[in-house]
ModelCIF file with pLDDT and N, C-alpha, C, O atoms, coordinates in Angstrom:
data_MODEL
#
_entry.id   MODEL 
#
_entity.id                         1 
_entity.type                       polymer 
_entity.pdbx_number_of_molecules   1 
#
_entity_poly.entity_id                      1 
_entity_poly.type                           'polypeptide(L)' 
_entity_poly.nstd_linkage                   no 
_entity_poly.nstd_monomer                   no 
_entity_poly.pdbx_seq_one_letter_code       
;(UNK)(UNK)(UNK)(UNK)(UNK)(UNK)(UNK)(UNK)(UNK)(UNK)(UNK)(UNK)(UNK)(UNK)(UNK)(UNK)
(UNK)(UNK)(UNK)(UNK)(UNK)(UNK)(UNK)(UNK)(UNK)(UNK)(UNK)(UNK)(UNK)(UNK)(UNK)(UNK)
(UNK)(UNK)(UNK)(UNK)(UNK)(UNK)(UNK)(UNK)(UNK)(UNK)(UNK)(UNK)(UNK)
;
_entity_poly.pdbx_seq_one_letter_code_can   XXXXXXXXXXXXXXXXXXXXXXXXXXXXXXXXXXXXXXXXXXXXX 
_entity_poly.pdbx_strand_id                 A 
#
loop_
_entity_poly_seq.entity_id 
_entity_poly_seq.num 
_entity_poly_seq.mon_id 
_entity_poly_seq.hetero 
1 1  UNK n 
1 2  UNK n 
1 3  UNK n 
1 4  UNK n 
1 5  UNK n 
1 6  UNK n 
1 7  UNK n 
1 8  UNK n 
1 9  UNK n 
1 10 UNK n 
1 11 UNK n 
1 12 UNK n 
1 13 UNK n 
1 14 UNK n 
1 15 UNK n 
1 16 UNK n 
1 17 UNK n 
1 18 UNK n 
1 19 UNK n 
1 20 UNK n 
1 21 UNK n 
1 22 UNK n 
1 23 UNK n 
1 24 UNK n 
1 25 UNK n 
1 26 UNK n 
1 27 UNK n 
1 28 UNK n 
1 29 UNK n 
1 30 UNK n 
1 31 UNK n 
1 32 UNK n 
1 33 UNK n 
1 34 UNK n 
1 35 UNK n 
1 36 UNK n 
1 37 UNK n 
1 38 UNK n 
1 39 UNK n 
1 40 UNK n 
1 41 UNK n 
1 42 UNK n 
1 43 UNK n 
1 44 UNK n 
1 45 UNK n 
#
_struct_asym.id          A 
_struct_asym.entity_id   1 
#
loop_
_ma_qa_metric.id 
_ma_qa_metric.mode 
_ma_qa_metric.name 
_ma_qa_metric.software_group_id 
_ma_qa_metric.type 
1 global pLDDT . pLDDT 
2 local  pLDDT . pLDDT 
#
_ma_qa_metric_global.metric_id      1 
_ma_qa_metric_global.metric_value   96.67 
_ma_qa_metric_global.model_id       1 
_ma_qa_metric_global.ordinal_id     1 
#
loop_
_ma_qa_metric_local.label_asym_id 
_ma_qa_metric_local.label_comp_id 
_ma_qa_metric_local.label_seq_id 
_ma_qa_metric_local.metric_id 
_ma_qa_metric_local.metric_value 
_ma_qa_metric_local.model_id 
_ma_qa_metric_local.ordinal_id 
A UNK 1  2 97.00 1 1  
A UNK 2  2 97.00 1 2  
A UNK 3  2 97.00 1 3  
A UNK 4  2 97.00 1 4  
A UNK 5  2 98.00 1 5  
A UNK 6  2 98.00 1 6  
A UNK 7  2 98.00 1 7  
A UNK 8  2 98.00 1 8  
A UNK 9  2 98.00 1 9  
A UNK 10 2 98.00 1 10 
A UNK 11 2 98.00 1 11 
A UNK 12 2 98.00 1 12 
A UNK 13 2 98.00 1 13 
A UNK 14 2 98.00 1 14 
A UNK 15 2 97.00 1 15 
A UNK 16 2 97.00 1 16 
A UNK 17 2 96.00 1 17 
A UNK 18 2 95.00 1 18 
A UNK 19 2 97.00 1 19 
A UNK 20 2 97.00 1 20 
A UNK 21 2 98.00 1 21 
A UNK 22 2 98.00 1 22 
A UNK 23 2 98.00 1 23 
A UNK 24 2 98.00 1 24 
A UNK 25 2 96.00 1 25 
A UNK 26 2 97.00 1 26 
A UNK 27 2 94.00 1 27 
A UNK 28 2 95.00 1 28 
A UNK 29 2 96.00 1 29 
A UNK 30 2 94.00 1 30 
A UNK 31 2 92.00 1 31 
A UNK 32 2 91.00 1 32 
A UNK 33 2 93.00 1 33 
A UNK 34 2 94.00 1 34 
A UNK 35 2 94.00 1 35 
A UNK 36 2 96.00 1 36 
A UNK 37 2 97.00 1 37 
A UNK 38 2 97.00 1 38 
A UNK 39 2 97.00 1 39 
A UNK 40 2 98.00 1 40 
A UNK 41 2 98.00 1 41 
A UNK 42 2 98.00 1 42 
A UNK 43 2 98.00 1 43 
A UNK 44 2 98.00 1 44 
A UNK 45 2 98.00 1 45 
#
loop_
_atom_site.group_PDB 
_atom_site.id 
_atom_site.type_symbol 
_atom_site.label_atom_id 
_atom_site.label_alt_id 
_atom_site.label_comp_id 
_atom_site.label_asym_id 
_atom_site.label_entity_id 
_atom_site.label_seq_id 
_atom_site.pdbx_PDB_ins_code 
_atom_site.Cartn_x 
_atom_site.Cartn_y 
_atom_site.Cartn_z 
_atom_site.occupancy 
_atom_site.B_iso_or_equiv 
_atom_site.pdbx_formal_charge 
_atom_site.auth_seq_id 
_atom_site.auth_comp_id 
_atom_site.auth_asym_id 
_atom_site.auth_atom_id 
_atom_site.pdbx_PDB_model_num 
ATOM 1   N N  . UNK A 1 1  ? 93.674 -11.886 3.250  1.00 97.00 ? 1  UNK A N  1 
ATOM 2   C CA . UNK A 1 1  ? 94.565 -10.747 3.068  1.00 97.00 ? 1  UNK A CA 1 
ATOM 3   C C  . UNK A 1 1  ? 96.006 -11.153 3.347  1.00 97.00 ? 1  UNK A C  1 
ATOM 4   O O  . UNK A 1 1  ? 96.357 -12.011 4.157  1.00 97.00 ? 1  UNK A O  1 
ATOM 5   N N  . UNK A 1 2  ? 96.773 -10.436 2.584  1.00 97.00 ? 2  UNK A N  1 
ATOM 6   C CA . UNK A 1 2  ? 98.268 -11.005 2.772  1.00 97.00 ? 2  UNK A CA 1 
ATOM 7   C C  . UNK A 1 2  ? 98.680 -10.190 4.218  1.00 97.00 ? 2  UNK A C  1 
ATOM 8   O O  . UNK A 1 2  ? 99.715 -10.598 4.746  1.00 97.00 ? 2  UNK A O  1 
ATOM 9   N N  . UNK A 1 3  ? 98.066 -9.237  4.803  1.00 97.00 ? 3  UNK A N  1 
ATOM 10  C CA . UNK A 1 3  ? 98.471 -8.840  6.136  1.00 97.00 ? 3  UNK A CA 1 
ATOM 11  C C  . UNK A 1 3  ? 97.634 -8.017  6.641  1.00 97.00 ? 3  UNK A C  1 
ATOM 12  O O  . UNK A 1 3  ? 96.682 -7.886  5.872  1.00 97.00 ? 3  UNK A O  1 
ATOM 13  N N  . UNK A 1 4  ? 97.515 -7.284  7.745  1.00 97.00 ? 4  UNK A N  1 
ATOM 14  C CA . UNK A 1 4  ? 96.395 -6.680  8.433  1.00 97.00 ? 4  UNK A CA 1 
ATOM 15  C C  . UNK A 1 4  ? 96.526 -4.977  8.283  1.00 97.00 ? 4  UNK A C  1 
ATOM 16  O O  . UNK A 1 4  ? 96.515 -4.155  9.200  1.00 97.00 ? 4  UNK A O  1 
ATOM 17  N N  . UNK A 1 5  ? 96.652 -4.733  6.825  1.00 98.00 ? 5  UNK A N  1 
ATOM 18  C CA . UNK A 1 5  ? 96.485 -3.404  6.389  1.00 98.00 ? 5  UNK A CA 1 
ATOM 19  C C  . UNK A 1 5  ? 95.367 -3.424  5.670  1.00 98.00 ? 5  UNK A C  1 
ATOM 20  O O  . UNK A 1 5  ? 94.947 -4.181  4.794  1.00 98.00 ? 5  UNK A O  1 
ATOM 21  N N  . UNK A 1 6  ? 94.782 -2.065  6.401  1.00 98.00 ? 6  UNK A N  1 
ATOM 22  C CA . UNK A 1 6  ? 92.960 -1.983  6.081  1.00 98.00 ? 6  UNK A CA 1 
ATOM 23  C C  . UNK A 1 6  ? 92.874 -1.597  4.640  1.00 98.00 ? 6  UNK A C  1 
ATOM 24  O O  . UNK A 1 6  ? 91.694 -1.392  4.355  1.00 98.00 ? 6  UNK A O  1 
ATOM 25  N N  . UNK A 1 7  ? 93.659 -1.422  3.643  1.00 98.00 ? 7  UNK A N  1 
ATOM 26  C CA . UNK A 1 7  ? 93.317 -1.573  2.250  1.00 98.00 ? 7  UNK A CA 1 
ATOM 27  C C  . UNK A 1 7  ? 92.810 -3.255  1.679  1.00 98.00 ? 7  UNK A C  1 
ATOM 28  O O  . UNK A 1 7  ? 91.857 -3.585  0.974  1.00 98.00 ? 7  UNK A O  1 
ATOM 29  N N  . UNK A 1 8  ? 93.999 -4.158  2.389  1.00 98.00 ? 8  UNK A N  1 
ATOM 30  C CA . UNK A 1 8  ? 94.246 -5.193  2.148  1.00 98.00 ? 8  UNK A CA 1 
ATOM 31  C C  . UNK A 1 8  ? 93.002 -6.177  2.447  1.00 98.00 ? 8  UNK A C  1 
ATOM 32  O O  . UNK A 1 8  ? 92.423 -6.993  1.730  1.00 98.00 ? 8  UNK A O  1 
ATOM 33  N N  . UNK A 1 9  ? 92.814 -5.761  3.842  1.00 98.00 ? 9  UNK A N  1 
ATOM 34  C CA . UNK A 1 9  ? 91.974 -6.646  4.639  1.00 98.00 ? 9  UNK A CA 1 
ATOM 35  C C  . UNK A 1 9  ? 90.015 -6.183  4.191  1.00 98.00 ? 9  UNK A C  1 
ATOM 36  O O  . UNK A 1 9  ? 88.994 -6.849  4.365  1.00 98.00 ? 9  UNK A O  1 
ATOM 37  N N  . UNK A 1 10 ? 90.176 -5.080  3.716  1.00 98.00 ? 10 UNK A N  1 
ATOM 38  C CA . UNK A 1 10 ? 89.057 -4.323  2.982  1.00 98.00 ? 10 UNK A CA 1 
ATOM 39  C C  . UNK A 1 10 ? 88.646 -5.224  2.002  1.00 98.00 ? 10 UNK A C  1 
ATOM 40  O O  . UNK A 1 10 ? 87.445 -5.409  1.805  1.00 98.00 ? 10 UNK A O  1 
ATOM 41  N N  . UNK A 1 11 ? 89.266 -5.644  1.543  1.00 98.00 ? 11 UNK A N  1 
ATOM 42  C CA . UNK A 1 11 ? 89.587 -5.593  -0.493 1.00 98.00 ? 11 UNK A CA 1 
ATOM 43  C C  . UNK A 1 11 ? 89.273 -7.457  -0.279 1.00 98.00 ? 11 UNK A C  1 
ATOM 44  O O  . UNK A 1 11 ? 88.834 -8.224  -1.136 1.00 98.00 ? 11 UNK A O  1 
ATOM 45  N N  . UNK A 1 12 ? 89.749 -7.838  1.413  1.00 98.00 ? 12 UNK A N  1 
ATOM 46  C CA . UNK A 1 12 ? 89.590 -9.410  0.998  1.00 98.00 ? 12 UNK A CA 1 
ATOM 47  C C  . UNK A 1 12 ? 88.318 -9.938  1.229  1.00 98.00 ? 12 UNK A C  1 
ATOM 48  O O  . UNK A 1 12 ? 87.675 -10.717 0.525  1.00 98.00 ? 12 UNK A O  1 
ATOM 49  N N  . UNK A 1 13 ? 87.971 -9.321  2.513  1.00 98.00 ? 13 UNK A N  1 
ATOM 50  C CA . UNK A 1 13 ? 86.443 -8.892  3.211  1.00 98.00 ? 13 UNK A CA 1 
ATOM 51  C C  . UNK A 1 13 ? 85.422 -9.216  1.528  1.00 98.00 ? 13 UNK A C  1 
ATOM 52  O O  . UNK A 1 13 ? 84.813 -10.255 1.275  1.00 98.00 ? 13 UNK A O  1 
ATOM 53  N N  . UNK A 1 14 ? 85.507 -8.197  0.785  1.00 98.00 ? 14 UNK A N  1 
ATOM 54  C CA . UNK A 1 14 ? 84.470 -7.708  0.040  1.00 98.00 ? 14 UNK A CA 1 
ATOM 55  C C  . UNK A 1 14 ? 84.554 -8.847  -0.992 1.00 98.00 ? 14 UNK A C  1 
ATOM 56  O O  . UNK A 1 14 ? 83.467 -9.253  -1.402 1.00 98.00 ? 14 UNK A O  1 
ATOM 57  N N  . UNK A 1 15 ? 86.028 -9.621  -1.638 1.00 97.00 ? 15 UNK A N  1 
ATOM 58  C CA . UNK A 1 15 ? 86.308 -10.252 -2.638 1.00 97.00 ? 15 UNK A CA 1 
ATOM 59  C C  . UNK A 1 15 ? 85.421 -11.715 -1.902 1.00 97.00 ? 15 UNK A C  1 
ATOM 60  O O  . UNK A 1 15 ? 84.955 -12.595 -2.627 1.00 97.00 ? 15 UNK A O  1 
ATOM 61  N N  . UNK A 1 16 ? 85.326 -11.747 -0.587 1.00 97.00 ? 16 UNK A N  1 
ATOM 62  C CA . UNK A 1 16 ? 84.276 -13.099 0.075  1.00 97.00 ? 16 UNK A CA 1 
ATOM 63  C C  . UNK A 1 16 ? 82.924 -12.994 0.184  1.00 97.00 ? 16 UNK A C  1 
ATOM 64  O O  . UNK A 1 16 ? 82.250 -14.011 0.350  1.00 97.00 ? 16 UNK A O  1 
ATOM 65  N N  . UNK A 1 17 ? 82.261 -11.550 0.092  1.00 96.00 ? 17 UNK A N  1 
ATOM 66  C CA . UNK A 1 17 ? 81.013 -11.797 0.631  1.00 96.00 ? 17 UNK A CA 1 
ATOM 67  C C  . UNK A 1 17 ? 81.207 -9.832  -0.337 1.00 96.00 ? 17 UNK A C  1 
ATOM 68  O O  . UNK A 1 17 ? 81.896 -8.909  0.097  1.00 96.00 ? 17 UNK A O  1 
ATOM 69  N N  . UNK A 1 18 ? 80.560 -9.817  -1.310 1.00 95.00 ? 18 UNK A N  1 
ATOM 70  C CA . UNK A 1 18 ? 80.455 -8.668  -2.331 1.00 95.00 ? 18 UNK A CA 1 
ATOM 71  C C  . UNK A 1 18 ? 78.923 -7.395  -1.493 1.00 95.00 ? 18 UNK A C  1 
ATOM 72  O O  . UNK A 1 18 ? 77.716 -7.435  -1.729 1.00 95.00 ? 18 UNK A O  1 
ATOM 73  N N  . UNK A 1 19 ? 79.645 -6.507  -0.609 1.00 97.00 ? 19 UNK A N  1 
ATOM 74  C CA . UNK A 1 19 ? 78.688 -6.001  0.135  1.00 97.00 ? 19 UNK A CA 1 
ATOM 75  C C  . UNK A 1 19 ? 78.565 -4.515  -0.248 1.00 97.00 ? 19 UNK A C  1 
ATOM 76  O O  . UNK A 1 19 ? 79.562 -4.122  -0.853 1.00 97.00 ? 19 UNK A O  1 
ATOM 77  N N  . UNK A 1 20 ? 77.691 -3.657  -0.077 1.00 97.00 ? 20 UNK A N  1 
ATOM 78  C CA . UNK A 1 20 ? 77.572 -2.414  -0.400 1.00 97.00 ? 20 UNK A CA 1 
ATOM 79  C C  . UNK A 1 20 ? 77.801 -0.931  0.583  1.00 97.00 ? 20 UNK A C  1 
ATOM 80  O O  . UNK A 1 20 ? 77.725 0.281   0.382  1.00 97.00 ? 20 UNK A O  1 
ATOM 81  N N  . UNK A 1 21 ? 78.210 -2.098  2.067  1.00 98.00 ? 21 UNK A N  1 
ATOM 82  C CA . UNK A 1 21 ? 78.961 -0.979  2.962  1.00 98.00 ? 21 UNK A CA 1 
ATOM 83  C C  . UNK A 1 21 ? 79.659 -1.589  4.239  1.00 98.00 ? 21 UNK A C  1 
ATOM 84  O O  . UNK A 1 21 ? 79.037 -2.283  5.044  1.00 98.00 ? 21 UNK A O  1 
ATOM 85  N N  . UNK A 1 22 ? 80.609 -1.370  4.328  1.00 98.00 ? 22 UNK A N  1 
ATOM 86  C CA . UNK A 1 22 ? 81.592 -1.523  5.272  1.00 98.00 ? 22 UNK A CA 1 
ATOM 87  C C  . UNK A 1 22 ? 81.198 -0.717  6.750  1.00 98.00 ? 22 UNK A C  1 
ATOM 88  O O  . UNK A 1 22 ? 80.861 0.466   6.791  1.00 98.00 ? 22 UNK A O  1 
ATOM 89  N N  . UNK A 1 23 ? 81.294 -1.461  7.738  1.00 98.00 ? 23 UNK A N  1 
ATOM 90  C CA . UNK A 1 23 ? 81.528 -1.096  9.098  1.00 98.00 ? 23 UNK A CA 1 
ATOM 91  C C  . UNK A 1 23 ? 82.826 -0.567  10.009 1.00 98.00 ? 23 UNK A C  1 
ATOM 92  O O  . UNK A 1 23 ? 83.723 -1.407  10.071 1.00 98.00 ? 23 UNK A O  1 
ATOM 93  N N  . UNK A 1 24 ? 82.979 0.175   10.436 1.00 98.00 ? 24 UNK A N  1 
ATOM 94  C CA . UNK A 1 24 ? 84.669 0.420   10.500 1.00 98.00 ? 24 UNK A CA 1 
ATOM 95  C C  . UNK A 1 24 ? 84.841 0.841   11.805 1.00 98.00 ? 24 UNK A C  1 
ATOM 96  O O  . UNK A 1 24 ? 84.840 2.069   11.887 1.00 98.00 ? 24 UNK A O  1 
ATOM 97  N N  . UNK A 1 25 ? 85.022 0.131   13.093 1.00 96.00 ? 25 UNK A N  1 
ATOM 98  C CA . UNK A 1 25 ? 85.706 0.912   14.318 1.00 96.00 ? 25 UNK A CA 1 
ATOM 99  C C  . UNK A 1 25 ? 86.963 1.036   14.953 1.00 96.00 ? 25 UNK A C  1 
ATOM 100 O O  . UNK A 1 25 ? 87.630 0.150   15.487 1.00 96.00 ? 25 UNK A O  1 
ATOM 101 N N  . UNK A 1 26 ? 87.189 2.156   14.838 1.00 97.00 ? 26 UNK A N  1 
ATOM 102 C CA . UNK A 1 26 ? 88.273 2.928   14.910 1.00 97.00 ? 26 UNK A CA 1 
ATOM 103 C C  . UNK A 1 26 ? 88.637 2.899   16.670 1.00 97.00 ? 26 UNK A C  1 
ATOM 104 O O  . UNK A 1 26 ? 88.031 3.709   17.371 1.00 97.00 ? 26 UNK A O  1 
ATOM 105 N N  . UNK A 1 27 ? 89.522 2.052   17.250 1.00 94.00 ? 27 UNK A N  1 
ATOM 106 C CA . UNK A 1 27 ? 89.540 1.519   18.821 1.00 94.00 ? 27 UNK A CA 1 
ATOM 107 C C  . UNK A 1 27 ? 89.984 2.595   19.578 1.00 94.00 ? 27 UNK A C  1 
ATOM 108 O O  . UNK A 1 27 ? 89.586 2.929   20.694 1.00 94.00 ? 27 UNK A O  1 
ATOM 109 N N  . UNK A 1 28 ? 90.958 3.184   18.792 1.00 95.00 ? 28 UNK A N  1 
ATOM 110 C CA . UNK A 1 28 ? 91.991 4.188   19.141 1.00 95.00 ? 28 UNK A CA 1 
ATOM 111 C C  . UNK A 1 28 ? 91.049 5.535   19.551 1.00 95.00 ? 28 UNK A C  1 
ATOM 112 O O  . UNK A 1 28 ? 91.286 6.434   20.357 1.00 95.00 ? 28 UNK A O  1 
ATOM 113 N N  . UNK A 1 29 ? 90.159 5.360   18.877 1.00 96.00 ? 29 UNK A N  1 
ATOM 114 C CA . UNK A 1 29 ? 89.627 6.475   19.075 1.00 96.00 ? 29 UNK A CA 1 
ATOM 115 C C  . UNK A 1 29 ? 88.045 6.349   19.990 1.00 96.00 ? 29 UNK A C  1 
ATOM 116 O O  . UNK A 1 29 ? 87.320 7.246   20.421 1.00 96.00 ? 29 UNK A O  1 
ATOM 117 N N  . UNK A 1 30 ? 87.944 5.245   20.036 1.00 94.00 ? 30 UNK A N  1 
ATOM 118 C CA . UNK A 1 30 ? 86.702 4.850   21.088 1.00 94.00 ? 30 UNK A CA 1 
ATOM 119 C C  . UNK A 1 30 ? 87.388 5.027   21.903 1.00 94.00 ? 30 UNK A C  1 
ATOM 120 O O  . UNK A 1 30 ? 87.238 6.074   22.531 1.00 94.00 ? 30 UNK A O  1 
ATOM 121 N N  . UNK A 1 31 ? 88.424 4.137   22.274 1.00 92.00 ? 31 UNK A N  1 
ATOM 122 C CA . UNK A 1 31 ? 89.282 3.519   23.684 1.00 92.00 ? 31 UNK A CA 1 
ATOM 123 C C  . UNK A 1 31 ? 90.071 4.250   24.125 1.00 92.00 ? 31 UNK A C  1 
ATOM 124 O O  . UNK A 1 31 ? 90.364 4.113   25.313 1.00 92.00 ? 31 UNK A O  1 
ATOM 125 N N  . UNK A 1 32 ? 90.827 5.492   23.192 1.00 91.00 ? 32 UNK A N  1 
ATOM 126 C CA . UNK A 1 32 ? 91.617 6.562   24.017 1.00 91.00 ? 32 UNK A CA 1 
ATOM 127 C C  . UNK A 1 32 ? 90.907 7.842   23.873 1.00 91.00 ? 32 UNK A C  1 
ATOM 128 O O  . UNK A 1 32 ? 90.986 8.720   24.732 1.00 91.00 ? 32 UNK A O  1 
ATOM 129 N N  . UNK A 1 33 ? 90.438 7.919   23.145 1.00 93.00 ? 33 UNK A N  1 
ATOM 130 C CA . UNK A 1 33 ? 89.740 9.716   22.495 1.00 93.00 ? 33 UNK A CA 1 
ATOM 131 C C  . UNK A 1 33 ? 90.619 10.163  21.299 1.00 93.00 ? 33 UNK A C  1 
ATOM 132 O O  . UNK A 1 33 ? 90.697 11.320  20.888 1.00 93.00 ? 33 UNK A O  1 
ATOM 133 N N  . UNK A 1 34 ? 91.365 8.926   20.723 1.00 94.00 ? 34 UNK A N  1 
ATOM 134 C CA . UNK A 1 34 ? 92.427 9.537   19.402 1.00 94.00 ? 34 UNK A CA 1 
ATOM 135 C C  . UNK A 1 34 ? 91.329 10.290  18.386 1.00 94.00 ? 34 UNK A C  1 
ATOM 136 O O  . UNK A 1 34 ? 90.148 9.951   18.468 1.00 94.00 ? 34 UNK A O  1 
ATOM 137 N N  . UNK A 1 35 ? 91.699 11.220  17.515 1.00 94.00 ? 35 UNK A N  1 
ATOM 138 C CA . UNK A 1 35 ? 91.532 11.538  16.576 1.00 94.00 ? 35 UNK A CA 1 
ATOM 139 C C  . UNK A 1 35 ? 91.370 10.567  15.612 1.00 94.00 ? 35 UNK A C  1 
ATOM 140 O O  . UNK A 1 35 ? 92.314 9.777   15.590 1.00 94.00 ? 35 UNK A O  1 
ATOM 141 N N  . UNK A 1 36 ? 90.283 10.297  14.606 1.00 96.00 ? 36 UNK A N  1 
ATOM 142 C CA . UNK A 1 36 ? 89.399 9.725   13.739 1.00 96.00 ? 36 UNK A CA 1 
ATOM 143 C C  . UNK A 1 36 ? 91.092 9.302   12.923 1.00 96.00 ? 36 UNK A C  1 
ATOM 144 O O  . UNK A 1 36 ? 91.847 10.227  12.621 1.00 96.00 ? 36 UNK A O  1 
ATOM 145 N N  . UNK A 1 37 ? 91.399 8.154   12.715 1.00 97.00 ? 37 UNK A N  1 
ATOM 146 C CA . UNK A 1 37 ? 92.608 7.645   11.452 1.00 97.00 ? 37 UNK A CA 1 
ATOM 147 C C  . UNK A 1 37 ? 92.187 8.040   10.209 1.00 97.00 ? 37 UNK A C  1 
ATOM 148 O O  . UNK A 1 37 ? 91.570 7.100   9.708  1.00 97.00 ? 37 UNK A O  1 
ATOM 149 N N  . UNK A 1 38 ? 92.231 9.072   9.407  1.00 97.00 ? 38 UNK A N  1 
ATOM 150 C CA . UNK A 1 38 ? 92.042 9.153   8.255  1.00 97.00 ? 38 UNK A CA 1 
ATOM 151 C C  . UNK A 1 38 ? 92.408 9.145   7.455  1.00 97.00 ? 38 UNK A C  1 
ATOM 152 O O  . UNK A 1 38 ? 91.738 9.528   6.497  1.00 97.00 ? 38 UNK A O  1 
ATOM 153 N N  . UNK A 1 39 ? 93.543 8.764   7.311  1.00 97.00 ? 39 UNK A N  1 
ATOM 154 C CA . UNK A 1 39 ? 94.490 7.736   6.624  1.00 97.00 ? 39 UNK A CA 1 
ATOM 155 C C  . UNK A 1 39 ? 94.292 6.264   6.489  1.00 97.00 ? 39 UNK A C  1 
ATOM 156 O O  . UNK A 1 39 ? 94.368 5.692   5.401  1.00 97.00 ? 39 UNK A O  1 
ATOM 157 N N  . UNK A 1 40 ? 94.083 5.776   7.406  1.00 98.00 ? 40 UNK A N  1 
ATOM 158 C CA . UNK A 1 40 ? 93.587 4.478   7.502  1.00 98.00 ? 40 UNK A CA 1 
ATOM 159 C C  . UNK A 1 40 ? 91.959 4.376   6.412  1.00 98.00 ? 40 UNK A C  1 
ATOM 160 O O  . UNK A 1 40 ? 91.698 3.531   5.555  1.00 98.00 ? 40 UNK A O  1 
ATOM 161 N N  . UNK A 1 41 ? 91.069 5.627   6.890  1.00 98.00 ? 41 UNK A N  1 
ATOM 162 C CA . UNK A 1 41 ? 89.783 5.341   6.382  1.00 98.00 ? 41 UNK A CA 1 
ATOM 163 C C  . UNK A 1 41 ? 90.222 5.460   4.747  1.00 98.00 ? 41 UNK A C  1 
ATOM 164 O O  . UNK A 1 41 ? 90.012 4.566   3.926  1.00 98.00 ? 41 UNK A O  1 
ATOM 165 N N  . UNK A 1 42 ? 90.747 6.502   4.510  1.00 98.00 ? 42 UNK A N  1 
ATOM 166 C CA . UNK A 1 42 ? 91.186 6.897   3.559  1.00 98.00 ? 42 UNK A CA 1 
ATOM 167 C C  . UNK A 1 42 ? 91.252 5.793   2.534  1.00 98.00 ? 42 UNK A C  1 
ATOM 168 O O  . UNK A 1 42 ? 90.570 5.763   1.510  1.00 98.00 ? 42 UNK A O  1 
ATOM 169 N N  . UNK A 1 43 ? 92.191 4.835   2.926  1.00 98.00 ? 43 UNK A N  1 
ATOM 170 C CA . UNK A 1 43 ? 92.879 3.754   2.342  1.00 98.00 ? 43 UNK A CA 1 
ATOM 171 C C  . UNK A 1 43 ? 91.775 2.925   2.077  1.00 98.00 ? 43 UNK A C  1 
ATOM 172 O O  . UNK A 1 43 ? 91.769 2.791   0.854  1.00 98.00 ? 43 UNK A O  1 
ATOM 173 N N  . UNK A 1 44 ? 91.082 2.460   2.437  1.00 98.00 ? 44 UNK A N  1 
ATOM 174 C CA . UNK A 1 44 ? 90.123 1.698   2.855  1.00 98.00 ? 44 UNK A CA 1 
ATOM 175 C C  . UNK A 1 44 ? 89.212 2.512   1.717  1.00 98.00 ? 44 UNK A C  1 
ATOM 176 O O  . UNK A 1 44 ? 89.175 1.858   0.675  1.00 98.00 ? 44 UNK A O  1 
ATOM 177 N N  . UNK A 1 45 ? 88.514 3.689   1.643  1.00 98.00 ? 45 UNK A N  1 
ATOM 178 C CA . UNK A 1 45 ? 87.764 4.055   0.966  1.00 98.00 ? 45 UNK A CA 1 
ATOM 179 C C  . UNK A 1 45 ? 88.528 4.065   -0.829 1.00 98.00 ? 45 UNK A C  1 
ATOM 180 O O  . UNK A 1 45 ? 87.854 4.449   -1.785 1.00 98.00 ? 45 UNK A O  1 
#
């Protein structure tokens, strides 16, 4: 991936190893109680 944006890093993931579902943890929201990024998932989806 040209940098560590989860569209990017998604898209390079899958272009190495062609998989049918992604794992995704969200730290911010384990590690503080943030609200789910859904923007981030968003992007990614």
């Amino acid at each position: 991936s040209p940098g560590p944006a989860p569209a990017d890093v998604a898209r390079g993931l899958l272009s190495a190893w062609p998989a049918r579902r992604l794992y995704v943890a969200d730290l911010d929201a384990i590690m503080d109680g943030a609200p789910p990024d859904l923007g981030a998932l968003r992007a990614i989806a």
